[in-house]
N, C-alpha and C. Protein backbone atom coordinates (compact mmCIF):
# COMPACT_ATOMS: atom_id res chain seq x y z
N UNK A 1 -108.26 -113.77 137.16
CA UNK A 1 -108.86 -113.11 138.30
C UNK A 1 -109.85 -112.02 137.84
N UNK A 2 -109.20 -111.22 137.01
CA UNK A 2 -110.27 -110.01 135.90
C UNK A 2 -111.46 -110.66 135.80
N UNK A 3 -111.46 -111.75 135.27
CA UNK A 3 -112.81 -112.62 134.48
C UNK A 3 -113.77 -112.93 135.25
N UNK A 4 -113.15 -113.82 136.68
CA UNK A 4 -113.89 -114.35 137.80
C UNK A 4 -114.25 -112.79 138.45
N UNK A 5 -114.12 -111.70 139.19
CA UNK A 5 -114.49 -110.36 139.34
C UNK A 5 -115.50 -110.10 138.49
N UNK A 6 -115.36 -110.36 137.17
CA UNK A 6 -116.73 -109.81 136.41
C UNK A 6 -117.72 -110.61 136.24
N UNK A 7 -117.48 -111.96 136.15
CA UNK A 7 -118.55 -112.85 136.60
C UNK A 7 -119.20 -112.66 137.97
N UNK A 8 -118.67 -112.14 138.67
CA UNK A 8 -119.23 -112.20 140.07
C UNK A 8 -120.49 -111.05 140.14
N UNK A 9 -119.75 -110.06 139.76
CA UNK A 9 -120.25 -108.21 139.51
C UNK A 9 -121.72 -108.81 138.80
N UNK A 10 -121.61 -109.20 137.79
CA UNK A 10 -122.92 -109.99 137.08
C UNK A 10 -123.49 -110.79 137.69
N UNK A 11 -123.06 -111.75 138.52
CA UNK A 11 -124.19 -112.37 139.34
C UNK A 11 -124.87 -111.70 139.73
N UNK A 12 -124.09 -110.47 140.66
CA UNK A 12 -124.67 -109.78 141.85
C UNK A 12 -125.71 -108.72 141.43
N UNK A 13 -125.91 -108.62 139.97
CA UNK A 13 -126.13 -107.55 139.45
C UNK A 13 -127.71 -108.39 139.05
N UNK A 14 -127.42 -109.40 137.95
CA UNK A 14 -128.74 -110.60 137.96
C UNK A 14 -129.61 -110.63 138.85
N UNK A 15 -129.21 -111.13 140.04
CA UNK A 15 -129.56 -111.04 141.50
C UNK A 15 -130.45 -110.12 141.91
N UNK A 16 -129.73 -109.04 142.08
CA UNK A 16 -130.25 -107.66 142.51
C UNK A 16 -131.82 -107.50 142.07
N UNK A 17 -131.43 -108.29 140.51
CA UNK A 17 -132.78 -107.44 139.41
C UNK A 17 -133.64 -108.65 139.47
N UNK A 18 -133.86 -110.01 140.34
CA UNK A 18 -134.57 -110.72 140.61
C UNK A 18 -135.26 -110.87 142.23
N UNK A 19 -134.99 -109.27 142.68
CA UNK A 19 -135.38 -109.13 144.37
C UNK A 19 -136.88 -108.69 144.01
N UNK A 20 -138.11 -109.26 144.39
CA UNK A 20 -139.33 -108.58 144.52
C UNK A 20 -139.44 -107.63 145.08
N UNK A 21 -140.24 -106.69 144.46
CA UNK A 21 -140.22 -105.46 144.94
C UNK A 21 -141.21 -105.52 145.90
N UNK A 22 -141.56 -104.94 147.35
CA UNK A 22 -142.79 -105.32 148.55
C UNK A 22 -143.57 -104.21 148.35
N UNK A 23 -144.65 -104.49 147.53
CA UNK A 23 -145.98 -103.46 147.90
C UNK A 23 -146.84 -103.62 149.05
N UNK A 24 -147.20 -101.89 149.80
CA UNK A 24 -147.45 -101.97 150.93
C UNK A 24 -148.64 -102.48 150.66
N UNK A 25 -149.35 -103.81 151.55
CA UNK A 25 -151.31 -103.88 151.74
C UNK A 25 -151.61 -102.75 151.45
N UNK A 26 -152.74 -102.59 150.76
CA UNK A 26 -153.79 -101.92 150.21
C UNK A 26 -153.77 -100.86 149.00
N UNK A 27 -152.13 -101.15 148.85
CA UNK A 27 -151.91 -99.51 147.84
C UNK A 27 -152.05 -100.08 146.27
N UNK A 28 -152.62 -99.59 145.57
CA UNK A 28 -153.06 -100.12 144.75
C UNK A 28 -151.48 -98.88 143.69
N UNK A 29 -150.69 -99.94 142.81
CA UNK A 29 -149.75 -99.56 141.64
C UNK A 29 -150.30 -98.78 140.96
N UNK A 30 -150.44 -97.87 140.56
CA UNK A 30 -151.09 -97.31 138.95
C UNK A 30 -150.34 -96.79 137.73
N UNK A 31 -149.11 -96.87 137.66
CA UNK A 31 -148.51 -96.93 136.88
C UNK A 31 -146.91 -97.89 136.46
N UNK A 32 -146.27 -97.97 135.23
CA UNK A 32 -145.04 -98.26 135.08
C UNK A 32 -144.01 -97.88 135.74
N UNK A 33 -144.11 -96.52 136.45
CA UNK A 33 -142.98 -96.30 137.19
C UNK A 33 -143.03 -96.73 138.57
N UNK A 34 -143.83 -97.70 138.86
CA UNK A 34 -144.11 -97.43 140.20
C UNK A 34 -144.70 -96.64 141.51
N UNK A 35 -145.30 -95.85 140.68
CA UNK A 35 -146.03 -94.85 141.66
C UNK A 35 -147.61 -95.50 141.90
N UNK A 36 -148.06 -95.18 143.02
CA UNK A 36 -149.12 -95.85 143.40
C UNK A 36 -150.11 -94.63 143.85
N UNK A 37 -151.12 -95.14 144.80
CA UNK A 37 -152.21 -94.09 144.89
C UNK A 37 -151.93 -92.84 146.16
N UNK A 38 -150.91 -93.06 146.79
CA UNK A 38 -150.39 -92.26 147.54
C UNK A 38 -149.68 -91.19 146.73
N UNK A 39 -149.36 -91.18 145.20
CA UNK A 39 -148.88 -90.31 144.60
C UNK A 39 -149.92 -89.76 143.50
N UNK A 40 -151.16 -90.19 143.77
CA UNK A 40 -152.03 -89.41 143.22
C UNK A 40 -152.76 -88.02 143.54
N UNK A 41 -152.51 -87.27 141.99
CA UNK A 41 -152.62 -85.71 142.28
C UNK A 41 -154.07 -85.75 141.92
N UNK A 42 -154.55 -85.89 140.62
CA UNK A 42 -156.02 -86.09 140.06
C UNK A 42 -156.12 -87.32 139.69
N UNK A 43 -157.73 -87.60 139.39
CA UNK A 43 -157.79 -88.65 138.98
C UNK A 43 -159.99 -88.12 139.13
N UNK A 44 -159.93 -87.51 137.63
CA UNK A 44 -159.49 -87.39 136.49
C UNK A 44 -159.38 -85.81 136.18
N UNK A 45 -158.55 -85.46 135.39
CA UNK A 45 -158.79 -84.09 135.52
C UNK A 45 -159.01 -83.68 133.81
N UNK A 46 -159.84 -82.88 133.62
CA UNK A 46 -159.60 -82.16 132.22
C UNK A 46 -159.66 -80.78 131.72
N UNK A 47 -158.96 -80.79 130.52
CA UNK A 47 -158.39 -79.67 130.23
C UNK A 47 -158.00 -79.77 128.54
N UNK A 48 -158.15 -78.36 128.46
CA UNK A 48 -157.49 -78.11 126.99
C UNK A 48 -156.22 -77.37 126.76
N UNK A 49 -155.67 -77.93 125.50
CA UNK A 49 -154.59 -77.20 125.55
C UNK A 49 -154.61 -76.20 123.62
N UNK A 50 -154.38 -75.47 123.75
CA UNK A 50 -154.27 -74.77 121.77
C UNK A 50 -153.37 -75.12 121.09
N UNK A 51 -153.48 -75.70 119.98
CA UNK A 51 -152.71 -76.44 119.44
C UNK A 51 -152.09 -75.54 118.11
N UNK A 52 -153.06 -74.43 117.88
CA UNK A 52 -152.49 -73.30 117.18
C UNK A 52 -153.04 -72.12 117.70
N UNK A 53 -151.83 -70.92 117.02
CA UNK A 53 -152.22 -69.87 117.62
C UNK A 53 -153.61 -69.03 117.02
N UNK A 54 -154.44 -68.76 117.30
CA UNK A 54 -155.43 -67.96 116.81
C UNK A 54 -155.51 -66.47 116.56
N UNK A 55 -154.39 -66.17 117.98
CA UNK A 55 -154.52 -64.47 118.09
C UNK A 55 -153.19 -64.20 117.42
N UNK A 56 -153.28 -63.32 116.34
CA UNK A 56 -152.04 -62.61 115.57
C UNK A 56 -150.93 -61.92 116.37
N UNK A 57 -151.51 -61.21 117.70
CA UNK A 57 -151.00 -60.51 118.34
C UNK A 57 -150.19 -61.14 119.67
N UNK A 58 -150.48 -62.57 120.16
CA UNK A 58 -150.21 -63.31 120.90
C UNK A 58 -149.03 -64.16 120.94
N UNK A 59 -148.13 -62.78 121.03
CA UNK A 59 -146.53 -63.52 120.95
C UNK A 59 -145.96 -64.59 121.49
N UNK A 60 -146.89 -64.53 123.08
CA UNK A 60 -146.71 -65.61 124.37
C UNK A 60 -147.06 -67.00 123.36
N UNK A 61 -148.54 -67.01 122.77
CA UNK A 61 -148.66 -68.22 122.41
C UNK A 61 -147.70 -68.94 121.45
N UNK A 62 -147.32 -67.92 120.62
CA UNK A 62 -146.33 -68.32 119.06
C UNK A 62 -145.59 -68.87 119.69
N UNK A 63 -144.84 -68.34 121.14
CA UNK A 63 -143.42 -69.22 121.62
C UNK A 63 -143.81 -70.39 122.43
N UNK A 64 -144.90 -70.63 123.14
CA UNK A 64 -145.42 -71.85 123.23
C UNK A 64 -145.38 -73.18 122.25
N UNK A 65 -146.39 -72.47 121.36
CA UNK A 65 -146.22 -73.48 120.39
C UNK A 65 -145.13 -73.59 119.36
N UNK A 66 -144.22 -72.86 119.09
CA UNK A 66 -143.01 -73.55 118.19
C UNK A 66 -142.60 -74.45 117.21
N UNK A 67 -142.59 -75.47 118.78
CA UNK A 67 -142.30 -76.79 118.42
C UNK A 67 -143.53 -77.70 118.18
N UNK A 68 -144.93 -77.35 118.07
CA UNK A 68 -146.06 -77.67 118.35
C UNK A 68 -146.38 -78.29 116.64
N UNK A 69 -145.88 -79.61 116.09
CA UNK A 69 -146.77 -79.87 114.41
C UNK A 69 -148.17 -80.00 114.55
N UNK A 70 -149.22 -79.34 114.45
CA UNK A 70 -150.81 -79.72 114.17
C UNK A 70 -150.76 -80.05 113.46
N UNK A 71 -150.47 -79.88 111.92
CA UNK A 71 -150.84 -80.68 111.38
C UNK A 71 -150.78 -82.17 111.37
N UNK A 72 -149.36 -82.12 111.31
CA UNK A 72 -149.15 -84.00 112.13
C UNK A 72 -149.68 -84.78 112.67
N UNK A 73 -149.82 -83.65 113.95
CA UNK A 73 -151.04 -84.40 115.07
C UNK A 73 -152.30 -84.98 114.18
N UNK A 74 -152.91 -84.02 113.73
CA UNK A 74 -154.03 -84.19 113.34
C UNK A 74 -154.14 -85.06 112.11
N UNK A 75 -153.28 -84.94 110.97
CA UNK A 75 -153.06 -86.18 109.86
C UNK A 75 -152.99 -87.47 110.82
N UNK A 76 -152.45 -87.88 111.82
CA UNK A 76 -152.33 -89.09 112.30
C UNK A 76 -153.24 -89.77 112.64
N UNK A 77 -153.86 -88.35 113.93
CA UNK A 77 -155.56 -89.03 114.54
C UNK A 77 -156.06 -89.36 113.23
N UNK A 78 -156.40 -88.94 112.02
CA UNK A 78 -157.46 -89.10 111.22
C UNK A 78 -156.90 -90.68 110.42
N UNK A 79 -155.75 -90.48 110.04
CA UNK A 79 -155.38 -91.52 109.90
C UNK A 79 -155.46 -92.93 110.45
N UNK A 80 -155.69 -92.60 112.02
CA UNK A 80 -155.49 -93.57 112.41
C UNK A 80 -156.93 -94.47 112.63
N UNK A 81 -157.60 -93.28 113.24
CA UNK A 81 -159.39 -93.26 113.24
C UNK A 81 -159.67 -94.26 111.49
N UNK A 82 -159.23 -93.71 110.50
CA UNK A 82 -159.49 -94.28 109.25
C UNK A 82 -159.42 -95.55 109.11
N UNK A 83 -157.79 -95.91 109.83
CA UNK A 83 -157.46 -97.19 109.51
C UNK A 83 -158.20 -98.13 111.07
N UNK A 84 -158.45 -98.20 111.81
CA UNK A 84 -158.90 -98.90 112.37
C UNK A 84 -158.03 -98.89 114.01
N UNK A 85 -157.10 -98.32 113.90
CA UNK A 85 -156.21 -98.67 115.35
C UNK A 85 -156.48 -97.22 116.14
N UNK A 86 -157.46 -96.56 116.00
CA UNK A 86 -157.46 -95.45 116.93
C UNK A 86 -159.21 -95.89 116.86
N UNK A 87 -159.91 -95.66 117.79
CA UNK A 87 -161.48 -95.47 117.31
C UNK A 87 -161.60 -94.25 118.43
N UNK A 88 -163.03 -93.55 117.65
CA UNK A 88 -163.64 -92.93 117.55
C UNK A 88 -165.18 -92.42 118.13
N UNK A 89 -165.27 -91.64 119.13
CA UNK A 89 -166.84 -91.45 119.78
C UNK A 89 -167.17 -90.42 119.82
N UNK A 90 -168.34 -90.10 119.55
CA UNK A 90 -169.42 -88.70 119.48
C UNK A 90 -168.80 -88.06 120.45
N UNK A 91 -168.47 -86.52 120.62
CA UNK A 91 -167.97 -86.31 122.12
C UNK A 91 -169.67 -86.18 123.25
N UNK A 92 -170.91 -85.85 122.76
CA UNK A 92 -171.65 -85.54 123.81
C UNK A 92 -172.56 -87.06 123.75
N UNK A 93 -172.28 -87.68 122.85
CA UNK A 93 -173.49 -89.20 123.44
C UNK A 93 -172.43 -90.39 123.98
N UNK A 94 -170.88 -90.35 123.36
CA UNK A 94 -169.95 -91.13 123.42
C UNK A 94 -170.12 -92.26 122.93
N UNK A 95 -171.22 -92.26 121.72
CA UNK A 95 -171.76 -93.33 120.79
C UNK A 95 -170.45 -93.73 119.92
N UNK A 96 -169.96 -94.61 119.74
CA UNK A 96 -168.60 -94.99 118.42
C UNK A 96 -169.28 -94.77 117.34
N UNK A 97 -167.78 -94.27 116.81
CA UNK A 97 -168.96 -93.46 115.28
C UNK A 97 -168.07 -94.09 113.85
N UNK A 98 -168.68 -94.48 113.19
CA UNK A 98 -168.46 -95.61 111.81
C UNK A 98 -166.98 -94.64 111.13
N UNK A 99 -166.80 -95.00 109.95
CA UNK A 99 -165.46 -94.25 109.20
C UNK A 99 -166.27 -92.94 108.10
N UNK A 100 -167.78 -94.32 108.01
CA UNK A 100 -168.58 -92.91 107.44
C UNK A 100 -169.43 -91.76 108.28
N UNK A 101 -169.16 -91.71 109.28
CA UNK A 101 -169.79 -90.93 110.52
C UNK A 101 -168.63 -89.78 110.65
N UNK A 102 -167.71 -90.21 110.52
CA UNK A 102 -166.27 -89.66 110.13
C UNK A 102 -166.31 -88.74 108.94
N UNK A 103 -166.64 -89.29 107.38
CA UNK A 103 -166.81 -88.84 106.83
C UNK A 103 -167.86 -87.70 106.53
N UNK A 104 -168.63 -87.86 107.44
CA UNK A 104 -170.00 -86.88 107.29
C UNK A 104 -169.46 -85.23 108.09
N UNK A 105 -168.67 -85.61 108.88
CA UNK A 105 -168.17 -84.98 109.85
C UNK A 105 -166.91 -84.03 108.61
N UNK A 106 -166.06 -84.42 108.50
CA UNK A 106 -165.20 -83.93 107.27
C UNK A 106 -166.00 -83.24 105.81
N UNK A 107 -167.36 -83.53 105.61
CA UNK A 107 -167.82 -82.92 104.98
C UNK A 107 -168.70 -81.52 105.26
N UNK A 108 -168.85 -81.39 106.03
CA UNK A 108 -169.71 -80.36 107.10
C UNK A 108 -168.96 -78.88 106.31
N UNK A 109 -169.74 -78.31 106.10
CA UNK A 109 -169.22 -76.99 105.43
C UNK A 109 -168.85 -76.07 106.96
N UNK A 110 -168.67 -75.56 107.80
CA UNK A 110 -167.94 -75.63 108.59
C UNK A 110 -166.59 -75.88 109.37
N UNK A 111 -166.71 -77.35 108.09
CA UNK A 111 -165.61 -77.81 108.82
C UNK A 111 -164.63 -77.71 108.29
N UNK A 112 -163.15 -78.01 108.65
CA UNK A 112 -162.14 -78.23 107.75
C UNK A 112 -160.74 -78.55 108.93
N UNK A 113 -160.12 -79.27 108.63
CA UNK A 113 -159.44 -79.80 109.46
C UNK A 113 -158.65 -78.81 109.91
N UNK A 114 -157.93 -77.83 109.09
CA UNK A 114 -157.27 -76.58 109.26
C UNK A 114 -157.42 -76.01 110.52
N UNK A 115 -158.94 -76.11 110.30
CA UNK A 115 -159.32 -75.10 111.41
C UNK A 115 -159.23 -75.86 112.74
N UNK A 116 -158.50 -77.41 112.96
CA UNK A 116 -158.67 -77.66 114.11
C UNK A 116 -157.51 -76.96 115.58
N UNK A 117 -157.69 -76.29 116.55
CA UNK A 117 -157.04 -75.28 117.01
C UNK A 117 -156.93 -76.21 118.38
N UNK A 118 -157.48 -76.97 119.10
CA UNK A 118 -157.48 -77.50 120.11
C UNK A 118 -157.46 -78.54 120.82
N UNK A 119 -156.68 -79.37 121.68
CA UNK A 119 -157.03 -80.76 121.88
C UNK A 119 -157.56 -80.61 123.72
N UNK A 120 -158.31 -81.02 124.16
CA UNK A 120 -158.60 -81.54 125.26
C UNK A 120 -158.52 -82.74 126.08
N UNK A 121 -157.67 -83.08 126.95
CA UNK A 121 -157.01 -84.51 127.76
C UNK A 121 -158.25 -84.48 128.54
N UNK A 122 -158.12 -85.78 128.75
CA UNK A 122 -158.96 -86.73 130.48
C UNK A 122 -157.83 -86.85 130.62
N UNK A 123 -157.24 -86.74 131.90
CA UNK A 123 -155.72 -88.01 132.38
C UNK A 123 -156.22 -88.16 133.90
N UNK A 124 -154.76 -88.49 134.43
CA UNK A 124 -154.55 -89.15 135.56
C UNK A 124 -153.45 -88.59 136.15
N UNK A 125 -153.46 -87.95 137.10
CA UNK A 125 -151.91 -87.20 137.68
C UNK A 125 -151.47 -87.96 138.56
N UNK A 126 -149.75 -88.34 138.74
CA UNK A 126 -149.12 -89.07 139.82
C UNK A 126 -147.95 -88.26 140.21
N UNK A 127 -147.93 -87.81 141.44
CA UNK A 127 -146.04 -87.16 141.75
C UNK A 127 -145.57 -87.32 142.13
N UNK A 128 -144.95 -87.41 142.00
CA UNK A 128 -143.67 -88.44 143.52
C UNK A 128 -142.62 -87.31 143.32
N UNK A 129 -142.33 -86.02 144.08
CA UNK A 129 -141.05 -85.04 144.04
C UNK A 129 -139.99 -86.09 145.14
N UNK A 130 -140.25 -87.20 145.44
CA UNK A 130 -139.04 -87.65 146.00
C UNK A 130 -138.14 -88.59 144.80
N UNK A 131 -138.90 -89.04 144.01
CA UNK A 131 -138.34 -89.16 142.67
C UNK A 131 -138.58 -88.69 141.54
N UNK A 132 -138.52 -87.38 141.52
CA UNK A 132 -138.55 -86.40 140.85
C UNK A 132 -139.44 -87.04 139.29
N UNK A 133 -141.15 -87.06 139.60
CA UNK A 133 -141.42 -88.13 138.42
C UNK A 133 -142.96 -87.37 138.67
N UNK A 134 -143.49 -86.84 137.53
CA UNK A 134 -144.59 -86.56 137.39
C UNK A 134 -145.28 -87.02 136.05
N UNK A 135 -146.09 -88.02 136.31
CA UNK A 135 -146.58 -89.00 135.37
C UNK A 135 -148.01 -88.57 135.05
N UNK A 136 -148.37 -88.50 133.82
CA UNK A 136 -149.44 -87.98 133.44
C UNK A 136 -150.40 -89.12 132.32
N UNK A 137 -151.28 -89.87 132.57
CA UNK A 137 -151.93 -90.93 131.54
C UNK A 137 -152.97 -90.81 131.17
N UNK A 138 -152.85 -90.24 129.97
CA UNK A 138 -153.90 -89.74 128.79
C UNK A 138 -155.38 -90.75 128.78
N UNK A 139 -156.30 -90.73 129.16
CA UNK A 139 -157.30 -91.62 129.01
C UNK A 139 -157.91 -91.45 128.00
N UNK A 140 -158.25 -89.80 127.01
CA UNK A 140 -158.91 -89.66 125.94
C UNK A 140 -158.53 -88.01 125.69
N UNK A 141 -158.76 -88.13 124.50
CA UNK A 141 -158.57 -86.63 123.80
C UNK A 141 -159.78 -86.27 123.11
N UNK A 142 -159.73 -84.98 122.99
CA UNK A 142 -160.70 -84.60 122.05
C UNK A 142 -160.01 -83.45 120.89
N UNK A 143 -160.75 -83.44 119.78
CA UNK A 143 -159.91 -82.40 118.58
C UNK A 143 -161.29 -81.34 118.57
N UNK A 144 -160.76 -80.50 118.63
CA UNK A 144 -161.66 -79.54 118.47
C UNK A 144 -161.61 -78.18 117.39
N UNK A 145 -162.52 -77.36 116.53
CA UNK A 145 -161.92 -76.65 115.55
C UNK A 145 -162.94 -75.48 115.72
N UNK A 146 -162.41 -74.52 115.44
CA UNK A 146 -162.99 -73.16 115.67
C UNK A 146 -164.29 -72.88 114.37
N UNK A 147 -165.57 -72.21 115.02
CA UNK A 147 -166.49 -71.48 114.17
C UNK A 147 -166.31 -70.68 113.84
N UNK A 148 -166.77 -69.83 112.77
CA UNK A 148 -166.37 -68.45 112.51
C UNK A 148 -168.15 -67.69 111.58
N UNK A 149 -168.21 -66.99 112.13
CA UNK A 149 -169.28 -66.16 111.95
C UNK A 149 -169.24 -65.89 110.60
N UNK A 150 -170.06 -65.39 109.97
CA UNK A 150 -170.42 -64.42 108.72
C UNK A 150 -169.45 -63.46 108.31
N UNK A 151 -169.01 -62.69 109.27
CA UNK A 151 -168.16 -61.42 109.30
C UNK A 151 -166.88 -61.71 109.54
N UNK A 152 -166.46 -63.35 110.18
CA UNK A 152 -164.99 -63.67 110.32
C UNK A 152 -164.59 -63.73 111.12
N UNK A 153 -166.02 -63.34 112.48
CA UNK A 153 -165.78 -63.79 114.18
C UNK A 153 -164.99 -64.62 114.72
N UNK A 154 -164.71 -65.27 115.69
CA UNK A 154 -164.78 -66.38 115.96
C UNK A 154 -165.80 -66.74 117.21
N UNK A 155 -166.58 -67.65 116.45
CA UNK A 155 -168.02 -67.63 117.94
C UNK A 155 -167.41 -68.86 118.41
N UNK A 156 -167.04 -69.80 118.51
CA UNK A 156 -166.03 -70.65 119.67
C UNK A 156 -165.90 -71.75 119.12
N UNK A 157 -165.48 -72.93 120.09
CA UNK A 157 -165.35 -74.30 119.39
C UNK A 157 -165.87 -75.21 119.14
N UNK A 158 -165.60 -76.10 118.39
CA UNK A 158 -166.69 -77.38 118.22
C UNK A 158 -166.05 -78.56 118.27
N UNK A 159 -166.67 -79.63 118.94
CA UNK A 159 -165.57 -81.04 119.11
C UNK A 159 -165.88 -81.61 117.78
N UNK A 160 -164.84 -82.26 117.24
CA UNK A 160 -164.96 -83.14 116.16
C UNK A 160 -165.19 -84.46 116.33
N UNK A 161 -164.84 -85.17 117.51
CA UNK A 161 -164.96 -86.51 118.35
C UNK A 161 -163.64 -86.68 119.03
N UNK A 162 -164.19 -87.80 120.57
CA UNK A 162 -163.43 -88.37 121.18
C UNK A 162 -162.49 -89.40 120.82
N UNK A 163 -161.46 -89.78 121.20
CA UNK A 163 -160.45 -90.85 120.97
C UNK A 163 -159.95 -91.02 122.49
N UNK A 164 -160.57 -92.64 122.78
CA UNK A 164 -159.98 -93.12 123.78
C UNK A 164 -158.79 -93.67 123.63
N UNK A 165 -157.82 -94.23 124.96
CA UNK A 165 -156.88 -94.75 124.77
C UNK A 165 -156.58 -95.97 125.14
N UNK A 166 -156.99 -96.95 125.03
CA UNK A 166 -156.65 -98.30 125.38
C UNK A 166 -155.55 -98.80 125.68
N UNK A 167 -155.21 -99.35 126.89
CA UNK A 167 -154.02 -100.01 127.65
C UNK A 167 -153.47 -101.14 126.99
């Protein structure tokens, strides 16, 4: 009797997970969880976030970032840009830029990966507070790394290039 009960529980359970789900006419899905365009917040919004702290004095930021590896981050993008499974675009022409376009870029006396302090998202906002689900889908990033004046300023940032994200 145990056995036949749990065979059953499993049918019903099989079953269950073969009911189509009814999307209303016209609402277009936009994500894995099921949220659609009625749960759209932006679309597109952007923004940066600091990926290290700059100001010595900026305790708020130190506890922000923490848990924050840049370097990681940034060994990976380059890595990945290198090897072929991430690509790579100018951020102001959005021209794709070669591994040696890359390289020209890494050579720039200016530059140095160290100094990269910032990433900037495109995404896509979805919320649904009735299922407590706020979905956020990265369309592109940008790495960005700080200038520094003569005297040790900092006169602001510079993009290093875009990385889209392909579905």
């Amino acid at each position: 009797m145990r056995q036949r009960t749990t065979l059953v529980i499993l049918a019903i359970t099989l079953l269950a997970g073969c009911v189509e789900t009814k999307v209303e006419e016209g609402v277009i899905v936009l994500s894995e969880k099921g949220l659609n365009s009625a749960h759209l917040m932006a679309d597109t919004i952007v923004y940066s976030v600091d990926i290290i702290n700059s100001d010595t004095l900026d305790t708020w930021a130190d506890w922000r970032l923490k848990n924050m590896n840049t370097p990681k981050l940034v060994e990976q993008v380059f890595d990945n840009v290198y090897n072929g499974r991430l690509k790579a675009y100018d951020y102001f022409s959005n021209e794709a830029l070669t591994v040696e376009d890359i390289q020209n870029i890494e050579n720039k006396p200016d530059y140095a990966r160290s100094l990269i302090e910032e990433i900037q998202f495109e995404e896509t906002w979805l919320f649904s507070p009735e299922e407590q689900i706020f979905h956020k889908e990265v369309h592109s990033f940008v790495l960005a790394y700080a200038l520094y004046g003569q005297s040790g300023e900092r006169m602001g940032l510079k993009p290093v290039f875009r990385v889209r994200l392909e579905k």
